[in-house]
N, C-alpha and C. Protein backbone atom coordinates (compact mmCIF):
# COMPACT_ATOMS: atom_id res chain seq x y z
N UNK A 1 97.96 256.08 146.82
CA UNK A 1 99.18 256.28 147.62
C UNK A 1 98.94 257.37 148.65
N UNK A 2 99.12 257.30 149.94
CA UNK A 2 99.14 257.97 150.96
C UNK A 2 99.93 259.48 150.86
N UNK A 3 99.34 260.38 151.00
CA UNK A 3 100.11 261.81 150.31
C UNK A 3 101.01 262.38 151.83
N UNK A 4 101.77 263.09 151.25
CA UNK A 4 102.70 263.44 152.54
C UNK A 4 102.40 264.80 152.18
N UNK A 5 102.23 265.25 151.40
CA UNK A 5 101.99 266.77 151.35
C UNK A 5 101.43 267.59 152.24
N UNK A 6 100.86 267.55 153.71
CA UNK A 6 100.05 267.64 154.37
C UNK A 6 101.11 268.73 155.71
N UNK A 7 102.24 267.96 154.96
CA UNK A 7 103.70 268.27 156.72
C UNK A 7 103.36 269.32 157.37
N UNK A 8 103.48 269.52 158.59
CA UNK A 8 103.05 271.08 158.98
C UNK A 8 104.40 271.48 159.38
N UNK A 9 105.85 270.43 159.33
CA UNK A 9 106.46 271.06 159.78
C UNK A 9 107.17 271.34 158.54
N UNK A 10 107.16 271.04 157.28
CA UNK A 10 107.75 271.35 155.98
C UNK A 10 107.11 272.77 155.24
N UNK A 11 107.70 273.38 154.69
CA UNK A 11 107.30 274.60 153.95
C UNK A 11 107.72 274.52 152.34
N UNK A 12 106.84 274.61 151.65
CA UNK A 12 106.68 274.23 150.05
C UNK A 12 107.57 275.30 149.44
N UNK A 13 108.21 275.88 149.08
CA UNK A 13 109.01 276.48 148.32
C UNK A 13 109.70 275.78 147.20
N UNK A 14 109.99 276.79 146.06
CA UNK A 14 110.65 276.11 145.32
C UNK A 14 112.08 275.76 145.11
N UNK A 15 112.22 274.55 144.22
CA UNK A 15 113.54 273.84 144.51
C UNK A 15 114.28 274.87 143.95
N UNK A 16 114.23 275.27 142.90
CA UNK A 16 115.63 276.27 142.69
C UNK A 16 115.62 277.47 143.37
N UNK A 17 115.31 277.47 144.61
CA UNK A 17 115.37 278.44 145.70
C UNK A 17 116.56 277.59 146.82
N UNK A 18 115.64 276.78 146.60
CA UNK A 18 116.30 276.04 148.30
C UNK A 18 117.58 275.24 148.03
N UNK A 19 117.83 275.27 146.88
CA UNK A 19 119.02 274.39 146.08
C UNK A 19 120.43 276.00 146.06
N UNK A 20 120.09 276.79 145.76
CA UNK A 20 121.14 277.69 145.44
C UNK A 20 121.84 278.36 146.16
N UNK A 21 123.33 277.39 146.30
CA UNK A 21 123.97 277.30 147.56
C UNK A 21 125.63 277.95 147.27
N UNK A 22 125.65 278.52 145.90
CA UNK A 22 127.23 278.48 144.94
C UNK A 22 127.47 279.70 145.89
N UNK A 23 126.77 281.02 146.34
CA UNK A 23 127.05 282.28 146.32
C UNK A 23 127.89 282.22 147.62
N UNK A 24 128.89 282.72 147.45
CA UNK A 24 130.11 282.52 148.50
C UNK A 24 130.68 281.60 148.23
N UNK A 25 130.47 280.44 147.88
CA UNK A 25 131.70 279.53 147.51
C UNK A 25 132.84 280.06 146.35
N UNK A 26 134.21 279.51 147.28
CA UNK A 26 135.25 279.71 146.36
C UNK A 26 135.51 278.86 145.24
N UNK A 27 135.01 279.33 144.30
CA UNK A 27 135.14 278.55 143.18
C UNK A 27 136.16 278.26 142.10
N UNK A 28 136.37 277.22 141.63
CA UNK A 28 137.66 277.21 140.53
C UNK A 28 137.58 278.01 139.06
N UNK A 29 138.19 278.13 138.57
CA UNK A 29 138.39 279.15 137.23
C UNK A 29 137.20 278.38 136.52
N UNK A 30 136.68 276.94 136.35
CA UNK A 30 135.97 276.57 135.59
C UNK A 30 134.53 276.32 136.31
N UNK A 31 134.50 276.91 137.70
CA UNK A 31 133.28 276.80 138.16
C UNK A 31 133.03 276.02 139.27
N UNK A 32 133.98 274.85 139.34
CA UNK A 32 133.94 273.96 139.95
C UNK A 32 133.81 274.05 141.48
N UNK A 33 133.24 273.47 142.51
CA UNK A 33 133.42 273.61 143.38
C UNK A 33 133.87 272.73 144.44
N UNK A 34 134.71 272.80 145.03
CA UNK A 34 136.00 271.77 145.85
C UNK A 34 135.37 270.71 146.69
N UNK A 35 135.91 269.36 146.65
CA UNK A 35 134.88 268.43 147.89
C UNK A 35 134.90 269.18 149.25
N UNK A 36 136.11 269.65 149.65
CA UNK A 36 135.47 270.06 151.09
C UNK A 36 134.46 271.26 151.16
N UNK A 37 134.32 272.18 150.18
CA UNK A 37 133.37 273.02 150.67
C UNK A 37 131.67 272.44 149.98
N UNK A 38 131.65 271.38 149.18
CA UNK A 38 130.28 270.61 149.26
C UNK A 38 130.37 269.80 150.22
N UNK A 39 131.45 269.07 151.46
CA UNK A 39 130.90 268.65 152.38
C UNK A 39 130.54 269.30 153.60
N UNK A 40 130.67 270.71 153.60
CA UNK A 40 130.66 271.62 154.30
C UNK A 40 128.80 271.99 154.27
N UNK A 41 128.63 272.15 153.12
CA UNK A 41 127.48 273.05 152.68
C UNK A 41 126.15 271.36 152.99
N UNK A 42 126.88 270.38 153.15
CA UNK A 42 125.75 268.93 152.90
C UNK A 42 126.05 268.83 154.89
N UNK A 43 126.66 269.27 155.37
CA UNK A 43 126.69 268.78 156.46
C UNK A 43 125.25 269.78 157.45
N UNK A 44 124.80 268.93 158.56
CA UNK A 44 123.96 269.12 159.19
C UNK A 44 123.81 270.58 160.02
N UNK A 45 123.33 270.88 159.96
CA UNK A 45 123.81 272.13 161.22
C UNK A 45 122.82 272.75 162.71
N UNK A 46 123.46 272.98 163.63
CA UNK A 46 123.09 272.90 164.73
C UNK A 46 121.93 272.87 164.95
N UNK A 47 120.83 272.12 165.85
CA UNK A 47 119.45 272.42 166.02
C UNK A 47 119.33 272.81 167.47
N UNK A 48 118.93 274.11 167.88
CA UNK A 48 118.72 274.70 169.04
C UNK A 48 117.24 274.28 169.51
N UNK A 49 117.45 273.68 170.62
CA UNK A 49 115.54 273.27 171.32
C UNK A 49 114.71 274.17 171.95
N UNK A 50 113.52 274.76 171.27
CA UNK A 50 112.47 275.39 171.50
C UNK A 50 112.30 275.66 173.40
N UNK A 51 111.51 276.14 174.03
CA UNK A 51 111.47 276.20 175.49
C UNK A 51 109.98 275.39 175.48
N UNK A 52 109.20 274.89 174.17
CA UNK A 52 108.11 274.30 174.16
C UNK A 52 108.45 273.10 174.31
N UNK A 53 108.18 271.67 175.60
CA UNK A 53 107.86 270.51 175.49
C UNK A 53 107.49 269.86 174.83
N UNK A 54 106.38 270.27 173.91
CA UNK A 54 105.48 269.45 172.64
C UNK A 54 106.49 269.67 171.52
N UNK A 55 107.61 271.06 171.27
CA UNK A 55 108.44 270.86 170.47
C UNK A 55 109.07 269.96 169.83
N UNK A 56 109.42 269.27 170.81
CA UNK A 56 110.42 267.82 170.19
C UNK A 56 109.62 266.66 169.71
N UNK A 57 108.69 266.45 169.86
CA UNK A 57 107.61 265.35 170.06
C UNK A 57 107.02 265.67 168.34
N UNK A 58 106.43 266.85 167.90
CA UNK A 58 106.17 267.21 166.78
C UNK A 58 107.51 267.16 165.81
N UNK A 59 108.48 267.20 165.94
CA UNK A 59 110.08 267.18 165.35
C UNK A 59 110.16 265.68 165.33
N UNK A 60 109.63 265.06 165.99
CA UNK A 60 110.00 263.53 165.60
C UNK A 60 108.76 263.08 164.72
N UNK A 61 107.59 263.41 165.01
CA UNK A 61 106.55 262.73 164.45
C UNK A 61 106.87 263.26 162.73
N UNK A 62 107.48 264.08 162.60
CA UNK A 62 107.62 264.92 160.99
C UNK A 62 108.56 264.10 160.35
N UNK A 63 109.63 263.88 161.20
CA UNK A 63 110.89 263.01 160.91
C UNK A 63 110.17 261.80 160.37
N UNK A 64 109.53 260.71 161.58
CA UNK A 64 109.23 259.80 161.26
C UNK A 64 108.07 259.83 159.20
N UNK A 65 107.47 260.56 159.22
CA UNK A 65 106.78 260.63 157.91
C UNK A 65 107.88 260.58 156.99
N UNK A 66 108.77 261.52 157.41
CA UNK A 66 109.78 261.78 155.95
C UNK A 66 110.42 260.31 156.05
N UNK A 67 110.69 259.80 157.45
CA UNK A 67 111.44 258.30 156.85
C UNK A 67 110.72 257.38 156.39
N UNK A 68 109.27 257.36 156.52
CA UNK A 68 108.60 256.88 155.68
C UNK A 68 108.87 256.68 154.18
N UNK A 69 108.12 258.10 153.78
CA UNK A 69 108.07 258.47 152.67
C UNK A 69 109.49 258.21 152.09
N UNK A 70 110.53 258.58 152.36
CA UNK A 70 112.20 258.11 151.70
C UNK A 70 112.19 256.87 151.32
N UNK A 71 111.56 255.65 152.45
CA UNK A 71 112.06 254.41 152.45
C UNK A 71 110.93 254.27 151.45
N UNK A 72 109.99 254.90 150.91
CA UNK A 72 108.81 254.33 149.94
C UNK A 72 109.86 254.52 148.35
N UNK A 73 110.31 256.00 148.16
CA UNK A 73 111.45 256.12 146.73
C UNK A 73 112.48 255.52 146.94
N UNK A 74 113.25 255.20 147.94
CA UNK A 74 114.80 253.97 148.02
C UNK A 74 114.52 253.40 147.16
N UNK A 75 115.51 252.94 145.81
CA UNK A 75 115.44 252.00 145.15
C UNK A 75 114.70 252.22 144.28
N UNK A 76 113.87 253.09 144.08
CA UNK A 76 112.84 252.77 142.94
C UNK A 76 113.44 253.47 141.64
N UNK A 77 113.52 253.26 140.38
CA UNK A 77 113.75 253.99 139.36
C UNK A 77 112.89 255.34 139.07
N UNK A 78 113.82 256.13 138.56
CA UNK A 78 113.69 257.71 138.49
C UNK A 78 112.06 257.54 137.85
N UNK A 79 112.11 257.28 136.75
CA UNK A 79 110.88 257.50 135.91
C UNK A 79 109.59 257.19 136.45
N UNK A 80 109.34 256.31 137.55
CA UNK A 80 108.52 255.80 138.21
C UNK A 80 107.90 256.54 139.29
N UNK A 81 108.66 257.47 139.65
CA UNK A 81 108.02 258.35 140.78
C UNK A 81 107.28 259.17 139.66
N UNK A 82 105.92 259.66 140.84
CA UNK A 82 104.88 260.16 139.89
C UNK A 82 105.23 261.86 140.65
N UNK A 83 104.39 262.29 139.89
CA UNK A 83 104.52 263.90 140.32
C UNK A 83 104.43 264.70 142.17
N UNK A 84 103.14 263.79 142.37
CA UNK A 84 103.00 263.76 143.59
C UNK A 84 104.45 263.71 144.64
N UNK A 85 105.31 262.42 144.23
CA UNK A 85 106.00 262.36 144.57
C UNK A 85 107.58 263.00 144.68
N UNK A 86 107.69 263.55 142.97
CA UNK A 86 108.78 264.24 143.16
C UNK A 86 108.27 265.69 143.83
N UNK A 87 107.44 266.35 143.73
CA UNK A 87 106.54 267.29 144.49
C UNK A 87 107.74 267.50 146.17
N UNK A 88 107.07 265.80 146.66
CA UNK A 88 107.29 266.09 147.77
C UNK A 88 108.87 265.89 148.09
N UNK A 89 109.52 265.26 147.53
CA UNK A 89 111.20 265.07 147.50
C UNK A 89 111.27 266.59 147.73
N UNK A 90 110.98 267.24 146.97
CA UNK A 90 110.96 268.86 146.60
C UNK A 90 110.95 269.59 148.35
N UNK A 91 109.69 269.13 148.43
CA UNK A 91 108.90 269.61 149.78
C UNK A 91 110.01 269.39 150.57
N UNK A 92 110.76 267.96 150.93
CA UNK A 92 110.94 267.68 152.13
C UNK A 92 112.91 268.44 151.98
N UNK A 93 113.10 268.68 151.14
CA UNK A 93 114.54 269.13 150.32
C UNK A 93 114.58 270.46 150.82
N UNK A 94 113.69 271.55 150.70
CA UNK A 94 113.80 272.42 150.91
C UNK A 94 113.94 272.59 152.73
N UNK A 95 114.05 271.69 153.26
CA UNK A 95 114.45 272.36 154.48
C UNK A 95 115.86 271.32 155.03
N UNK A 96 116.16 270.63 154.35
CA UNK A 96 117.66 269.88 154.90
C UNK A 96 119.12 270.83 153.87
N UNK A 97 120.19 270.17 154.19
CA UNK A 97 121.49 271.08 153.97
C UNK A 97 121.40 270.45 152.44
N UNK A 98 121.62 271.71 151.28
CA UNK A 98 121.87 271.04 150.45
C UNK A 98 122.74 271.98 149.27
N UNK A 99 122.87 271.72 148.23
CA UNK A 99 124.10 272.79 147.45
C UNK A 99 123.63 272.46 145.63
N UNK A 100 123.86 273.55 145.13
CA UNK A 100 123.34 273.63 143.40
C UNK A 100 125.20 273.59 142.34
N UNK A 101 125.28 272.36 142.13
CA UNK A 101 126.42 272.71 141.75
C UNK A 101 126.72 272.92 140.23
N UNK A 102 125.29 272.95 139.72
CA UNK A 102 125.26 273.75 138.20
C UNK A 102 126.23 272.48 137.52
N UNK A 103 126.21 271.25 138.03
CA UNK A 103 126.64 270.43 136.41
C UNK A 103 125.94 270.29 135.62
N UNK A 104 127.03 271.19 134.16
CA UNK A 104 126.19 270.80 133.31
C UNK A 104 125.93 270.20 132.22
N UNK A 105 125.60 269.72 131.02
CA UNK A 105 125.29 268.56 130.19
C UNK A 105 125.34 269.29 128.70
N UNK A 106 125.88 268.06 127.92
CA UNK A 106 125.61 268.46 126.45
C UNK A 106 123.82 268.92 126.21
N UNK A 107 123.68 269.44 125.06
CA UNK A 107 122.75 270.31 124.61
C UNK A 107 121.61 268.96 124.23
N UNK A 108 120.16 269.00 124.56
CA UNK A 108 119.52 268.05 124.74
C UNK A 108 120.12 266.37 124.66
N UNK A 109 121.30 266.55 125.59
CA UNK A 109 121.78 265.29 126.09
C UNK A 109 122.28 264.51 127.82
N UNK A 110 121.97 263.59 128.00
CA UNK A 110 122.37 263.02 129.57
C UNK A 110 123.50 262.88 129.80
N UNK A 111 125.01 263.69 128.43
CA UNK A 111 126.39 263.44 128.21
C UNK A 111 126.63 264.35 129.28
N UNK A 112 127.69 264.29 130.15
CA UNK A 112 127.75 265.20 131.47
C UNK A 112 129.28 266.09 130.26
N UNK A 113 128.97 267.50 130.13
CA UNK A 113 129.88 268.21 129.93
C UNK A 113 131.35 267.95 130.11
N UNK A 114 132.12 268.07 129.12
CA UNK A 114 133.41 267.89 129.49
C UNK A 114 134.21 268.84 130.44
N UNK A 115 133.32 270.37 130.67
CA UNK A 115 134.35 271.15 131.29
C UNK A 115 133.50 270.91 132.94
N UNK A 116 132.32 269.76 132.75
CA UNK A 116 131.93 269.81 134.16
C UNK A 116 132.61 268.47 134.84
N UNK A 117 132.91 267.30 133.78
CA UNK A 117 133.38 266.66 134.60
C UNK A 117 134.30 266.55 135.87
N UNK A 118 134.57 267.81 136.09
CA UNK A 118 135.89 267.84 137.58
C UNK A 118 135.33 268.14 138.31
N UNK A 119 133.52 268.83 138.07
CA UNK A 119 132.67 269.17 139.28
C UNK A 119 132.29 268.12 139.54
N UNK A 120 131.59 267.12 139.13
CA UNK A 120 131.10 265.58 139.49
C UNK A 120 131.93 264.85 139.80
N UNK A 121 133.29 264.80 139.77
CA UNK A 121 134.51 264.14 140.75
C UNK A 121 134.31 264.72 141.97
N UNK A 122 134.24 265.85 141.59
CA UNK A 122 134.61 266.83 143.66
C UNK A 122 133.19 266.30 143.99
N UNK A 123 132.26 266.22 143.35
CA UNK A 123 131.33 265.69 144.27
C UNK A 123 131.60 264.01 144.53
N UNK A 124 132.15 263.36 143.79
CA UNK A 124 132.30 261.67 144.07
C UNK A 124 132.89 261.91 145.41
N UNK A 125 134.08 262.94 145.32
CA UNK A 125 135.13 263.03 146.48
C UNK A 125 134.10 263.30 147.91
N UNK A 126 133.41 264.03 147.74
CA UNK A 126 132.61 264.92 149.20
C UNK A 126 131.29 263.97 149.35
N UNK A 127 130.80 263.04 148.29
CA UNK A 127 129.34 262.22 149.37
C UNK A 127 130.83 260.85 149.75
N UNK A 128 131.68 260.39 149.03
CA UNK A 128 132.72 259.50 150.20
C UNK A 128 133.50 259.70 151.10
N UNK A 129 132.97 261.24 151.26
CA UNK A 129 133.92 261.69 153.06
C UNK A 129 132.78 260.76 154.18
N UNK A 130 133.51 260.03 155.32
CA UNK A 130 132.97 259.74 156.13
C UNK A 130 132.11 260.41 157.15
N UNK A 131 132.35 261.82 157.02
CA UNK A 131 131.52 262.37 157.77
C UNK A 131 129.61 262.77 156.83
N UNK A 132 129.77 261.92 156.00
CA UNK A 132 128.53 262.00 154.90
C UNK A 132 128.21 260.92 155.09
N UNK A 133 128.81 259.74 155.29
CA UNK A 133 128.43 258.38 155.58
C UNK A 133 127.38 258.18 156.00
N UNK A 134 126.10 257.29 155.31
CA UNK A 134 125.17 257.22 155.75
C UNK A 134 123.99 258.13 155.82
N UNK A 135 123.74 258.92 155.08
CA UNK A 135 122.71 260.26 154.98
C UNK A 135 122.34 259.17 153.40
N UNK A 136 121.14 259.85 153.06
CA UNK A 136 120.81 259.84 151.69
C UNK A 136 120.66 261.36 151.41
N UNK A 137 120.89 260.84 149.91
CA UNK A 137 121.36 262.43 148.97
C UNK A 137 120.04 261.98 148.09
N UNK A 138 119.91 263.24 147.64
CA UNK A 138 118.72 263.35 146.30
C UNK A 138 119.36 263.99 145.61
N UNK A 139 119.45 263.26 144.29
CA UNK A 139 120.37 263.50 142.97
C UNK A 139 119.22 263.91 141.51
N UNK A 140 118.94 265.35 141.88
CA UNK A 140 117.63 266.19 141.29
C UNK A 140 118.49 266.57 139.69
N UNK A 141 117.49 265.85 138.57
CA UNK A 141 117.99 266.42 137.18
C UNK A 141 116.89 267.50 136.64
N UNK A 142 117.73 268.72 135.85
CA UNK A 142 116.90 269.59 135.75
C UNK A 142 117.73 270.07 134.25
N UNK A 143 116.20 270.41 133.18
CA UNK A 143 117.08 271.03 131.91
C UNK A 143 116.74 272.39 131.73
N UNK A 144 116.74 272.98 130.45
CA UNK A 144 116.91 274.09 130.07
C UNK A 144 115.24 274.34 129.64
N UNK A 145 114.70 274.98 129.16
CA UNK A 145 112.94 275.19 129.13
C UNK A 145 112.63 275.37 127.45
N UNK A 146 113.85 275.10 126.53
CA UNK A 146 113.35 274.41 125.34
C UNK A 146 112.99 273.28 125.04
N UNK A 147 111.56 272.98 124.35
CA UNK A 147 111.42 271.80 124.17
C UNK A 147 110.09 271.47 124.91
N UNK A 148 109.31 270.45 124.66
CA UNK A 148 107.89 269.51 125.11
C UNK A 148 108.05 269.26 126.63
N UNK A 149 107.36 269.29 127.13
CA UNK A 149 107.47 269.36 128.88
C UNK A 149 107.95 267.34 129.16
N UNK A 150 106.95 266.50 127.87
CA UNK A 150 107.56 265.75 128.03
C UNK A 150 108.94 265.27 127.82
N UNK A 151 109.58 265.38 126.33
CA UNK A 151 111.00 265.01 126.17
C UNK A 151 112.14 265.59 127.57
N UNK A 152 111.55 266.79 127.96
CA UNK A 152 112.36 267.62 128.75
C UNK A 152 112.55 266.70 130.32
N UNK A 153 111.30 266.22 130.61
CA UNK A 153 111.06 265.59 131.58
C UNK A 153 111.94 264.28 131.91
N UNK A 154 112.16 263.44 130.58
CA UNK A 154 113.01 262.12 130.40
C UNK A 154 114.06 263.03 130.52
N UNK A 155 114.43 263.66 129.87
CA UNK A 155 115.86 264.12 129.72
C UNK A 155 116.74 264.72 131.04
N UNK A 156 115.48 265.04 131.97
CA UNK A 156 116.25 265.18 133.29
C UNK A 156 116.23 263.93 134.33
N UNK A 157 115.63 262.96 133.89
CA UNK A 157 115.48 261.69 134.84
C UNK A 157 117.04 261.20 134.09
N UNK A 158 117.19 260.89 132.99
CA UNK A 158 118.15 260.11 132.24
C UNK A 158 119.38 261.43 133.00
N UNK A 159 119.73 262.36 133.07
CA UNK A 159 120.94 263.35 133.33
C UNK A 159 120.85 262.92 135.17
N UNK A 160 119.87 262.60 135.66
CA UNK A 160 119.95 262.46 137.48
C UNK A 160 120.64 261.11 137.32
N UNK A 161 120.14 260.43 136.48
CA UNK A 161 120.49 258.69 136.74
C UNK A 161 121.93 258.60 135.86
N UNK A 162 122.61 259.75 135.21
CA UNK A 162 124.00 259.48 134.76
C UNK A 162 124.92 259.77 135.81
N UNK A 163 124.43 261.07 136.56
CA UNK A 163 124.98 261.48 137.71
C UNK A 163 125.08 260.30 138.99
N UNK A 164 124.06 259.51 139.23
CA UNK A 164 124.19 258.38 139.90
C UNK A 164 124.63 257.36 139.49
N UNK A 165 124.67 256.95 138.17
CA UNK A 165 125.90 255.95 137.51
C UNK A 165 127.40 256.27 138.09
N UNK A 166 127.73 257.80 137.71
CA UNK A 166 128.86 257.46 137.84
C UNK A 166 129.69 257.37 139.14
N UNK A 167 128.41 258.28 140.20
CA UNK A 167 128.87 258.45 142.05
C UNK A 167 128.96 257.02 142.05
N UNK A 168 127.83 255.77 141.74
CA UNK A 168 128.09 254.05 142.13
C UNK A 168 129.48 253.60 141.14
N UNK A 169 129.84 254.16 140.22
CA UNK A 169 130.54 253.34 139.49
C UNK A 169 132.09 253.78 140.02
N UNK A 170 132.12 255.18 140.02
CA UNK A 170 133.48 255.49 139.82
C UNK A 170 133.79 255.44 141.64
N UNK A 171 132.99 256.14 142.39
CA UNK A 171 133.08 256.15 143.95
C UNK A 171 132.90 254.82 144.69
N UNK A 172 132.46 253.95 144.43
CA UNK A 172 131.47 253.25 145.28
C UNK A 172 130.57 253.46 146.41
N UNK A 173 129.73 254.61 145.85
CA UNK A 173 128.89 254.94 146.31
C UNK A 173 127.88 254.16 146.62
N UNK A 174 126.89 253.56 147.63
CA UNK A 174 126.01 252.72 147.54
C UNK A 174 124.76 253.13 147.05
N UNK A 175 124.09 252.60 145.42
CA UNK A 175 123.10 253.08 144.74
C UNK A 175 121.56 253.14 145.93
N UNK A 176 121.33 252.68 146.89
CA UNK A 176 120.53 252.44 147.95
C UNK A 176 120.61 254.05 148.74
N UNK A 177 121.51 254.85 148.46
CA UNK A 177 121.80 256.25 149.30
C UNK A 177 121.59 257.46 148.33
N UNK A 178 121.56 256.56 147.24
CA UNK A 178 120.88 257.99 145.60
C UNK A 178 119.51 258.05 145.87
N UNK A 179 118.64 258.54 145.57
CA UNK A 179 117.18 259.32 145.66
C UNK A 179 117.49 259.72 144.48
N UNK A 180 117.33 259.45 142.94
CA UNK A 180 117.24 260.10 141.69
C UNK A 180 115.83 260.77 141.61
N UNK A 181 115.78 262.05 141.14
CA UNK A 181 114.12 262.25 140.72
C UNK A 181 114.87 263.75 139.29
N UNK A 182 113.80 263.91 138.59
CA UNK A 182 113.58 264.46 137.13
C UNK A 182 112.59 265.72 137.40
N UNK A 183 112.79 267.05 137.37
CA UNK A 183 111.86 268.04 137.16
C UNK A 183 111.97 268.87 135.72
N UNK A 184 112.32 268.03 134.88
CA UNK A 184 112.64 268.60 133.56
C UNK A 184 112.52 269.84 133.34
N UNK A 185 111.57 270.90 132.73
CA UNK A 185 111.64 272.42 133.02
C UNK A 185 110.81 273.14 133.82
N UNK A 186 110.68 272.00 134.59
CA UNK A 186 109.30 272.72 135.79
C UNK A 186 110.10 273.92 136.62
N UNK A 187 111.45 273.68 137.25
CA UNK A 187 111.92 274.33 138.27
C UNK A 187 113.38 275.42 137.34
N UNK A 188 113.24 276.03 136.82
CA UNK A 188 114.38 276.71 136.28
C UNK A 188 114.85 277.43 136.77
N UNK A 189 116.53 277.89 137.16
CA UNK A 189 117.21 278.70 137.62
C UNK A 189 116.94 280.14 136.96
N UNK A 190 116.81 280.04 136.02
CA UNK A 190 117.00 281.30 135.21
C UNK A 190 115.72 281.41 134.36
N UNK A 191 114.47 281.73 134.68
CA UNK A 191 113.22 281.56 134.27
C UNK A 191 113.32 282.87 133.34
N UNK A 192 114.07 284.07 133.22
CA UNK A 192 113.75 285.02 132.16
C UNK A 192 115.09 284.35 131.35
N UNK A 193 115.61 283.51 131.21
CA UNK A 193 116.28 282.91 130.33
C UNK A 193 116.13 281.52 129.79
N UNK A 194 115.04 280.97 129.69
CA UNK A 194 114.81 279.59 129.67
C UNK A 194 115.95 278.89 129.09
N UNK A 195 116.15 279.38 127.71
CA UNK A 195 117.42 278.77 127.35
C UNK A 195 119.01 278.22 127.99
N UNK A 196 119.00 279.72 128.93
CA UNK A 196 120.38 279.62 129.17
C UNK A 196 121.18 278.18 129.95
N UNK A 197 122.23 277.97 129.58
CA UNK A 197 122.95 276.49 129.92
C UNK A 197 122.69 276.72 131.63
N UNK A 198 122.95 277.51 132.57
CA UNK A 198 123.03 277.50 133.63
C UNK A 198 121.60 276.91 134.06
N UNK A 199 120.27 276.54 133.30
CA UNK A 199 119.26 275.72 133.95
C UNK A 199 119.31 273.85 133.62
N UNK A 200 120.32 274.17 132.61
CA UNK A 200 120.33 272.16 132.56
C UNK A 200 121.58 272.26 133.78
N UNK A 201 121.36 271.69 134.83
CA UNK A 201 122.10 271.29 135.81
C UNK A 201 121.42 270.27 136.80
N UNK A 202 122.58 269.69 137.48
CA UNK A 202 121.83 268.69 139.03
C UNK A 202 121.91 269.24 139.77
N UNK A 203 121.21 268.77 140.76
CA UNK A 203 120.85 269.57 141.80
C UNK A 203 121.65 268.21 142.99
N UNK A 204 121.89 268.70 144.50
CA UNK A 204 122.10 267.42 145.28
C UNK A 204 121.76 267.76 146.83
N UNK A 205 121.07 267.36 148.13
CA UNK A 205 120.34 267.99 148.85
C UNK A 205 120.65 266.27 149.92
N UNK A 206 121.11 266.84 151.06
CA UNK A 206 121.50 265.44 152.08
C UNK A 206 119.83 265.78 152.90
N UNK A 207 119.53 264.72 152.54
CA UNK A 207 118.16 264.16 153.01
C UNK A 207 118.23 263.71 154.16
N UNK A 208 118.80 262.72 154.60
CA UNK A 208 118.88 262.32 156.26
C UNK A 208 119.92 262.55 157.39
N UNK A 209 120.50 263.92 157.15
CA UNK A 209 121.42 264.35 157.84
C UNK A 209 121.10 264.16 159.55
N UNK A 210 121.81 263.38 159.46
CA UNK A 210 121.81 263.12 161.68
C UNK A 210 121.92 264.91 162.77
N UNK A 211 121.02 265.42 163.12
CA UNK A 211 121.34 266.98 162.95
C UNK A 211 121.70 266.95 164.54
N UNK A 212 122.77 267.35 165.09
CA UNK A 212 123.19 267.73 166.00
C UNK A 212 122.30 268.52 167.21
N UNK A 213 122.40 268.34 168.54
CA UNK A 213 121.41 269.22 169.58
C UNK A 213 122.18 269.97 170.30
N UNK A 214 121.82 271.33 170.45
CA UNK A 214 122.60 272.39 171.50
C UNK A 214 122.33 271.91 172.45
């Protein structure tokens, strides 16, 4: 498989860097955070043009790879992307608009929390605002750092793909605009806490945001 890892215009950082988007949001007593300020935080934001000519020309040729590479995971089931690949979801995530909304899950289970379910509504509510229409989202599952790197690994593909059950089921979301991928305890929020609940969460990151020109 043809590697994309190469981008010169992408910068490798890690996902629970480029994902952690809560600080300043007004949040509800249970954590939750409101559809309009996740469609706020997923929306595109201004791109100012360089005084370099070759600028724009390198900005498209980068684009074009990533739409590549997207249209290669469209559709494919979570478990199937290989490392390489969620790697680069990773890669190409860290530089589009995206937000950590810490849903989180029963204790080695893909059961979405009962006190989170009102956060995964506000999100059904904010990817079916029309001004989201048409972007793809990457719907990133991530657990807590107890446990076999493998079980941990299923257990965040199965928690990304409940999260995309229920955006297609309950929203009518179109499953063709999910990007599911699994970093089980590779990427933890809270690495001197492996345990703590705040690292089993999804992650969600608008991948093809149409970005506006000054």
């Amino acid at each position: 498989m043809t590697s994309f890892l190469g981008f010169s215009a992408i910068r490798v950082i890690t996902v629970c860097a480029a994902f952690t988007m809560t600080a300043g949001l007004a949040l509800a007593g249970d954590g939750t955070v409101p559809a309009d300020q996740i469609v706020h935080a997923l929306q595109p934001k201004p791109l100012t043009r360089g005084l370099s000519l070759a600028e724009p020309q390198i900005d498209r040729a980068a684009k074009a790879k990533e739409d590549t590479f997207l249209s290669s995971v469209r559709n494919r089931r979570t478990r199937s992307l290989s490392l390489d690949e969620r790697e680069e979801i990773a890669s190409i995530a860290s530089t589009k608009p995206n937000i950590d909304l810490e849903i989180q899950f029963d204790y080695n289970s893909a059961d979405i929390s009962k006190t989170s379910m009102q956060a995964v509504h506000e999100l059904g509510k904010a990817l079916s605002n029309p001004s989201l229409r048409g972007s793809t989202f990457v719907v990133a599952g991530n657990t807590d750092g107890i446990g076999s790197d493998g079980f941990n690994q299923d257990l965040s593909e199965r928690r990304a793909d409940t999260i995309k059950n229920y955006l297609v089921q309950k929203f009518g979301i179109a499953g063709s605009d999910l990007v599911t991928v699994g970093y089980g305890k590779t990427k933890l929020k809270d690495a001197q806490n492996p345990a703590d609940a705040i690292n089993r969460r999804v992650q969600v990151v608008n991948m093809e945001a149409k970005t506006a020109q000054k």
